[in-house]
PDB file of N, CA and C in Angstrom:
ATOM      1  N   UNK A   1      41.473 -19.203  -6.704  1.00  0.00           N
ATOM      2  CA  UNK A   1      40.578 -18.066  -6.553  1.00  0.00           C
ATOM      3  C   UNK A   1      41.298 -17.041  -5.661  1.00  0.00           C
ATOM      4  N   UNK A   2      41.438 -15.756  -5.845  1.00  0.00           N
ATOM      5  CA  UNK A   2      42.141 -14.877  -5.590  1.00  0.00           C
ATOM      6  C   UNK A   2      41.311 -14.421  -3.929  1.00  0.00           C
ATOM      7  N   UNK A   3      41.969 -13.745  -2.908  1.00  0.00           N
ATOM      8  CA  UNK A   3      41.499 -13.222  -2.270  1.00  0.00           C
ATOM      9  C   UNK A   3      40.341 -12.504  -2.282  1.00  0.00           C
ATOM     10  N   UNK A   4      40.235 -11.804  -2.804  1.00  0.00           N
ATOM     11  CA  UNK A   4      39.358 -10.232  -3.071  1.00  0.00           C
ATOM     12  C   UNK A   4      37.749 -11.017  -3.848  1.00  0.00           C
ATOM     13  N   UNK A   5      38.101 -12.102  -4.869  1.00  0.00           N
ATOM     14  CA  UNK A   5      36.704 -12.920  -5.000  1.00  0.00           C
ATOM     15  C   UNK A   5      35.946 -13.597  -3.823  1.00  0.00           C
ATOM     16  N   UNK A   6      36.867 -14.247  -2.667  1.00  0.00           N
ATOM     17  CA  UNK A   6      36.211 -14.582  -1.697  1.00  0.00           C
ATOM     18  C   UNK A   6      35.470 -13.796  -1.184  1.00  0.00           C
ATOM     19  N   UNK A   7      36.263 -12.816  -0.761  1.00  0.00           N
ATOM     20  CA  UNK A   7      35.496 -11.559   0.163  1.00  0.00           C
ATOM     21  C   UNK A   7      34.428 -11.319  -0.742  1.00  0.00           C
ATOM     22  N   UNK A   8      33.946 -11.143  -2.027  1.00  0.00           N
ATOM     23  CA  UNK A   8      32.850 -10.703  -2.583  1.00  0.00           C
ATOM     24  C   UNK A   8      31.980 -12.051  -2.729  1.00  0.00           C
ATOM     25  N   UNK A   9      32.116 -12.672  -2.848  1.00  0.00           N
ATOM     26  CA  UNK A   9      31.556 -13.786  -2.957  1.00  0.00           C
ATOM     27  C   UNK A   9      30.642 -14.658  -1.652  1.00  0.00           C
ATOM     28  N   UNK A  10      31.776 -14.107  -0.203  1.00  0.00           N
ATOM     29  CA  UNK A  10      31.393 -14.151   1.012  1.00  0.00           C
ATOM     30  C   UNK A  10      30.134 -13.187   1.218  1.00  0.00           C
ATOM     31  N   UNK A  11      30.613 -11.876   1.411  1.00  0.00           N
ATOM     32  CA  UNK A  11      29.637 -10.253   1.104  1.00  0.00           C
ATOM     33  C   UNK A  11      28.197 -10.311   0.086  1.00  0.00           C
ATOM     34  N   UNK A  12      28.532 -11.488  -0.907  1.00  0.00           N
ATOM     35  CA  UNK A  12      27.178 -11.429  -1.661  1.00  0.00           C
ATOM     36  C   UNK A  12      26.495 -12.411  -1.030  1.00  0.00           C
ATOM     37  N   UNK A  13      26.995 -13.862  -0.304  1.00  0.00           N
ATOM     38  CA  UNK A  13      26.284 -14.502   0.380  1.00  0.00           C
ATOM     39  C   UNK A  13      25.057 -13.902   1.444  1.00  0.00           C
ATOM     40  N   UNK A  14      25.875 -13.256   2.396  1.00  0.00           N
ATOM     41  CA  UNK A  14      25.551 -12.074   3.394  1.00  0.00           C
ATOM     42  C   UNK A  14      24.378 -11.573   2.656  1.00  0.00           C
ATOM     43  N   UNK A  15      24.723 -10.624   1.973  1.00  0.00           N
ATOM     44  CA  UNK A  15      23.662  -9.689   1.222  1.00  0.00           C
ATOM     45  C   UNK A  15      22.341 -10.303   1.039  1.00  0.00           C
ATOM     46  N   UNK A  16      22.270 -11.580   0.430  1.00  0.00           N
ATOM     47  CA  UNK A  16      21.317 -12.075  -0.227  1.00  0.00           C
ATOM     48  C   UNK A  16      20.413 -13.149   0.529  1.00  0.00           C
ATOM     49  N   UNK A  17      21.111 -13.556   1.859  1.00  0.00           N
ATOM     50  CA  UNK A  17      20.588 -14.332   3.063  1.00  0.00           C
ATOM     51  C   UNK A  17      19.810 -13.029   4.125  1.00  0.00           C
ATOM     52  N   UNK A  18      20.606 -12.136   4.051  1.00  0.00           N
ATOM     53  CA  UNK A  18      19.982 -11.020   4.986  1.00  0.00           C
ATOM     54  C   UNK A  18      18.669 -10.428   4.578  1.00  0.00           C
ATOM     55  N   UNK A  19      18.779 -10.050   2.697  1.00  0.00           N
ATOM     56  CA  UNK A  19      17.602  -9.672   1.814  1.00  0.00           C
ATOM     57  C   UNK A  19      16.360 -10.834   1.749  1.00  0.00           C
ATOM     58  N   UNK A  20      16.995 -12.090   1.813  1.00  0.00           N
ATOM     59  CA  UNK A  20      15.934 -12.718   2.025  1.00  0.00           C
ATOM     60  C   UNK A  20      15.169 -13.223   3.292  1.00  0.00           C
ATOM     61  N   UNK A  21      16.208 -12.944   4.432  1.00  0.00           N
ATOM     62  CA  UNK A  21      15.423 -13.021   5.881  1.00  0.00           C
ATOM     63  C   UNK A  21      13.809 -11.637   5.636  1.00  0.00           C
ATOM     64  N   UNK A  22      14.835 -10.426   5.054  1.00  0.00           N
ATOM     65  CA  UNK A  22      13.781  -9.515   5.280  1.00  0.00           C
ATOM     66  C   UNK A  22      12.829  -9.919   4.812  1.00  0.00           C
ATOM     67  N   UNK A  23      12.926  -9.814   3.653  1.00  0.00           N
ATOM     68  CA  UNK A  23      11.684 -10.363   2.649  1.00  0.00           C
ATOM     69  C   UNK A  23      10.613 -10.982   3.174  1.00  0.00           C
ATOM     70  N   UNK A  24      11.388 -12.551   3.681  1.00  0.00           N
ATOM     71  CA  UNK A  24      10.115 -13.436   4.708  1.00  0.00           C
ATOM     72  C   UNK A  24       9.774 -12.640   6.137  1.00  0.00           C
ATOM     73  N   UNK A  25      10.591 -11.839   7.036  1.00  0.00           N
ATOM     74  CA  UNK A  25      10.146 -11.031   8.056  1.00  0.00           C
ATOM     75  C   UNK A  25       8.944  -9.788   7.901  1.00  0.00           C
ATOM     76  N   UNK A  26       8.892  -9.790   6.268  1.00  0.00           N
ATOM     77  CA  UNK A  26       7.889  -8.408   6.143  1.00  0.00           C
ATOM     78  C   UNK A  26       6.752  -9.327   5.377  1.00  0.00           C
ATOM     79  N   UNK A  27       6.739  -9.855   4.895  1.00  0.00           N
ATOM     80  CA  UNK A  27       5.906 -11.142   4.115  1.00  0.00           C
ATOM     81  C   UNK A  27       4.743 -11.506   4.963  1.00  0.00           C
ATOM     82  N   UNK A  28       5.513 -12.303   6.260  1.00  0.00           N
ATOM     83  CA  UNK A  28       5.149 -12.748   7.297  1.00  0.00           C
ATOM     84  C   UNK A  28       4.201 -12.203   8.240  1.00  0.00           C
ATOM     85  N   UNK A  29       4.306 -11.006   8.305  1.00  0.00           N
ATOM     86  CA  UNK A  29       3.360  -9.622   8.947  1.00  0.00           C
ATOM     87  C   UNK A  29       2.243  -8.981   8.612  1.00  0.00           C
ATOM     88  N   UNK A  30       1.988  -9.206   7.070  1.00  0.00           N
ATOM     89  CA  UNK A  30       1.131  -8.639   6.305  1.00  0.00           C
ATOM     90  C   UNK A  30       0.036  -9.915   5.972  1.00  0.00           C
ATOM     91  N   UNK A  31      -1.073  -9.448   5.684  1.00  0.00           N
ATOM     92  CA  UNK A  31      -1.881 -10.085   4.979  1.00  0.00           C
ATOM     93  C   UNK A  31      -2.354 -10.160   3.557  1.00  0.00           C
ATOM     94  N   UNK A  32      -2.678 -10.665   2.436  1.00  0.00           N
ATOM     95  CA  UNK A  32      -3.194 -10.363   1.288  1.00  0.00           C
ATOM     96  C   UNK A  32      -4.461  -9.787   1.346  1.00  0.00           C
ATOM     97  N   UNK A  33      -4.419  -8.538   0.814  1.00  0.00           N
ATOM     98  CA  UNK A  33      -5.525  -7.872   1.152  1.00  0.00           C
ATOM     99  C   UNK A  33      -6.991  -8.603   0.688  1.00  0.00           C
ATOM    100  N   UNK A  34      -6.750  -9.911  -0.252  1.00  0.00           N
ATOM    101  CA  UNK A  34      -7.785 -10.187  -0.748  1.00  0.00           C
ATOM    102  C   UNK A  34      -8.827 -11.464   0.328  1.00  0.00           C
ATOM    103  N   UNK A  35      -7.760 -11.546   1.184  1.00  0.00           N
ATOM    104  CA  UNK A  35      -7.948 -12.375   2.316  1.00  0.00           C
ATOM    105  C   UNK A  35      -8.886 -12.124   3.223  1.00  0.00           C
ATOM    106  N   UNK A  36      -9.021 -10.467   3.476  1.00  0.00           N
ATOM    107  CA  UNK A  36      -9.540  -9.852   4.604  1.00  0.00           C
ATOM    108  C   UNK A  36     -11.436 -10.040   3.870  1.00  0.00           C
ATOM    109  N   UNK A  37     -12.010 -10.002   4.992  1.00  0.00           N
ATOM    110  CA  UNK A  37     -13.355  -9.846   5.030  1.00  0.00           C
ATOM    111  C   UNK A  37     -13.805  -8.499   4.939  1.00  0.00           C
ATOM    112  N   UNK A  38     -14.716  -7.929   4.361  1.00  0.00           N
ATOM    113  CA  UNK A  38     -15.233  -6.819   3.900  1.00  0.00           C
ATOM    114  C   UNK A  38     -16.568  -6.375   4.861  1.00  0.00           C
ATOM    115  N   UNK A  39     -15.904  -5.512   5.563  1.00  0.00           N
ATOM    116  CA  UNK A  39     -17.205  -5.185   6.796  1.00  0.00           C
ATOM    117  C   UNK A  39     -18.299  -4.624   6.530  1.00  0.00           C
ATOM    118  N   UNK A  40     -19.307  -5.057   6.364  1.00  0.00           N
ATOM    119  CA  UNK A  40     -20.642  -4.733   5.866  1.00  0.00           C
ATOM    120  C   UNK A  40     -21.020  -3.406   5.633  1.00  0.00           C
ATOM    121  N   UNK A  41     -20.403  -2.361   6.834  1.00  0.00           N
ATOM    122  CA  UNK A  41     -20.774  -0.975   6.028  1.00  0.00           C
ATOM    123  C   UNK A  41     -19.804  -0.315   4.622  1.00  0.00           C
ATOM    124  N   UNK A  42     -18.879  -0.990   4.431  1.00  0.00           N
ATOM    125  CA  UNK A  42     -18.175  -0.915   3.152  1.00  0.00           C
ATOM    126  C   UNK A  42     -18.805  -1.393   1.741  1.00  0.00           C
ATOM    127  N   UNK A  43     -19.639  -2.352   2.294  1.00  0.00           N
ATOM    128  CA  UNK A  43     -20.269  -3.269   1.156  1.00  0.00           C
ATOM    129  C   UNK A  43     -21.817  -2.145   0.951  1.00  0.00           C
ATOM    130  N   UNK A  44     -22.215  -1.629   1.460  1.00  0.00           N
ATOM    131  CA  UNK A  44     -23.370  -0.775   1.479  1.00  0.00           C
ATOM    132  C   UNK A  44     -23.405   0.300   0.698  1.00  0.00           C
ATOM    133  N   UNK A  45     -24.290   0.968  -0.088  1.00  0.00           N
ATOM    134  CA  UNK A  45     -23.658   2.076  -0.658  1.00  0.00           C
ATOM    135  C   UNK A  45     -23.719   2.942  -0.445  1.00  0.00           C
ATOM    136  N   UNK A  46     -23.167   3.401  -0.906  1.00  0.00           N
ATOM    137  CA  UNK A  46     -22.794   5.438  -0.140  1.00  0.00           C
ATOM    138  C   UNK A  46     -23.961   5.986  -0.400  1.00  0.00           C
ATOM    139  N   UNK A  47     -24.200   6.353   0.747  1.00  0.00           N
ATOM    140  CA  UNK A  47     -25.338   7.443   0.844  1.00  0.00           C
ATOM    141  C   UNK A  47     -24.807   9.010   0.124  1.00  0.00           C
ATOM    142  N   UNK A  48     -25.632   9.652  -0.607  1.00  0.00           N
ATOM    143  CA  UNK A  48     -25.150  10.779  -1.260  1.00  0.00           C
ATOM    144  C   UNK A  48     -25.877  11.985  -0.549  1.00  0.00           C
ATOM    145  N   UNK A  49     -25.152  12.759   0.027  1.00  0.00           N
ATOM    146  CA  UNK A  49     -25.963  13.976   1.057  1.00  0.00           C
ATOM    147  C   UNK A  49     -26.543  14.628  -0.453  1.00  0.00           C
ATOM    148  N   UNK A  50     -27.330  15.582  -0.093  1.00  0.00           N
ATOM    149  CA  UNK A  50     -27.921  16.767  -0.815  1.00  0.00           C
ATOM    150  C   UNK A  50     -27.390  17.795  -0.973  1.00  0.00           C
ATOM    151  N   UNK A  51     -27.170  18.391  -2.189  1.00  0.00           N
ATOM    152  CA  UNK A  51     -26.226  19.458  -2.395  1.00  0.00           C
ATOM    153  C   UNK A  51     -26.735  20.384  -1.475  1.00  0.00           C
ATOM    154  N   UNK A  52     -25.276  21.070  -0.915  1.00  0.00           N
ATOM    155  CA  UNK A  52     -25.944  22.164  -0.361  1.00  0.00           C
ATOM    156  C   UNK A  52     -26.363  23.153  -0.626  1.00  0.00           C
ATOM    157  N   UNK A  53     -25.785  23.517  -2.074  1.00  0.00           N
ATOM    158  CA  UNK A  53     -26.005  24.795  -2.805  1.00  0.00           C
ATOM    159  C   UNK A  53     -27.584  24.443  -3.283  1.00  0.00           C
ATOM    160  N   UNK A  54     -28.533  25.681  -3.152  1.00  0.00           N
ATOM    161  CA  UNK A  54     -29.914  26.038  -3.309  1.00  0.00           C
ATOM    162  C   UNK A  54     -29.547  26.493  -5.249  1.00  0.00           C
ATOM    163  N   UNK A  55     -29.228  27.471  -5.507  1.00  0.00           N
ATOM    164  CA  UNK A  55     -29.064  28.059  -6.407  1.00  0.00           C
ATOM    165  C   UNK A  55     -27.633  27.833  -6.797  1.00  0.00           C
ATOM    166  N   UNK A  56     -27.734  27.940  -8.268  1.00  0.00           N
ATOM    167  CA  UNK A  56     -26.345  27.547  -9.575  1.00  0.00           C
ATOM    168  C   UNK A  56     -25.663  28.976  -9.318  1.00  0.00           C
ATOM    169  N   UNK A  57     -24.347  28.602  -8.822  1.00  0.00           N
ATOM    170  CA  UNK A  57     -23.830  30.206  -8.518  1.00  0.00           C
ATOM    171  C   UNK A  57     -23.257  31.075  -9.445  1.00  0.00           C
ATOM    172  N   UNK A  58     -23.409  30.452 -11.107  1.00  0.00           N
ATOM    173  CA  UNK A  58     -23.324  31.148 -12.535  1.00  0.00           C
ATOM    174  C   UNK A  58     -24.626  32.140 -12.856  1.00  0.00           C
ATOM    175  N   UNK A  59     -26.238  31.355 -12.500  1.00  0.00           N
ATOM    176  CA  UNK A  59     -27.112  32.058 -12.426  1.00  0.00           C
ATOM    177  C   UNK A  59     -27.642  33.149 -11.883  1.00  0.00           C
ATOM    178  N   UNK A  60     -27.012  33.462 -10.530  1.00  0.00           N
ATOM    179  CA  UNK A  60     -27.259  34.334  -9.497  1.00  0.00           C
ATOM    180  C   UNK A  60     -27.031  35.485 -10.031  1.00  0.00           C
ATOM    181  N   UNK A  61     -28.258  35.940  -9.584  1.00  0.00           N
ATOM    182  CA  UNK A  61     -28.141  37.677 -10.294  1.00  0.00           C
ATOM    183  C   UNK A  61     -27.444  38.430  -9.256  1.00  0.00           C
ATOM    184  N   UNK A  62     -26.425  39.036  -9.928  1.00  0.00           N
ATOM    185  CA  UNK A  62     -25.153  40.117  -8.690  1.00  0.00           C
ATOM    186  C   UNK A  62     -25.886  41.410  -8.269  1.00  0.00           C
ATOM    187  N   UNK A  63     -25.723  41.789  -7.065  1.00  0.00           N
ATOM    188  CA  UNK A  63     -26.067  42.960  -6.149  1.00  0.00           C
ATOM    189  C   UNK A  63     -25.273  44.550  -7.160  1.00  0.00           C
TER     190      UNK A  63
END
């Protein structure tokens, strides 16, 4: 095996031990969102304010 394969072969080791430290270091930090508990005012439903507009502003007769 020639020089220049080691070195790549070494370099892809590297690469792919480092990519997979990250992987488990960011993995590790996070939660599955499906995990989390759903805080009761989320689960409630949206209250819908009242339009504020009185009058359809196509209808309005112009000055």
């Amino acid at each position: 095996m020639s020089r220049s394969k080691k070195v790549f072969i070494a370099l892809a080791i590297l690469f792919f031990t480092g990519l997979g430290y990250i992987s488990y270091d960011i993995s590790s930090r996070t939660t599955f969102p499906g995990a989390k508990t759903q805080p009761k005012e989320s689960i409630k439903p949206q209250l819908i304010a009242p339009d504020s507009i009185k009058q359809d502003s196509l209808n309005a007769t112009h000055r």
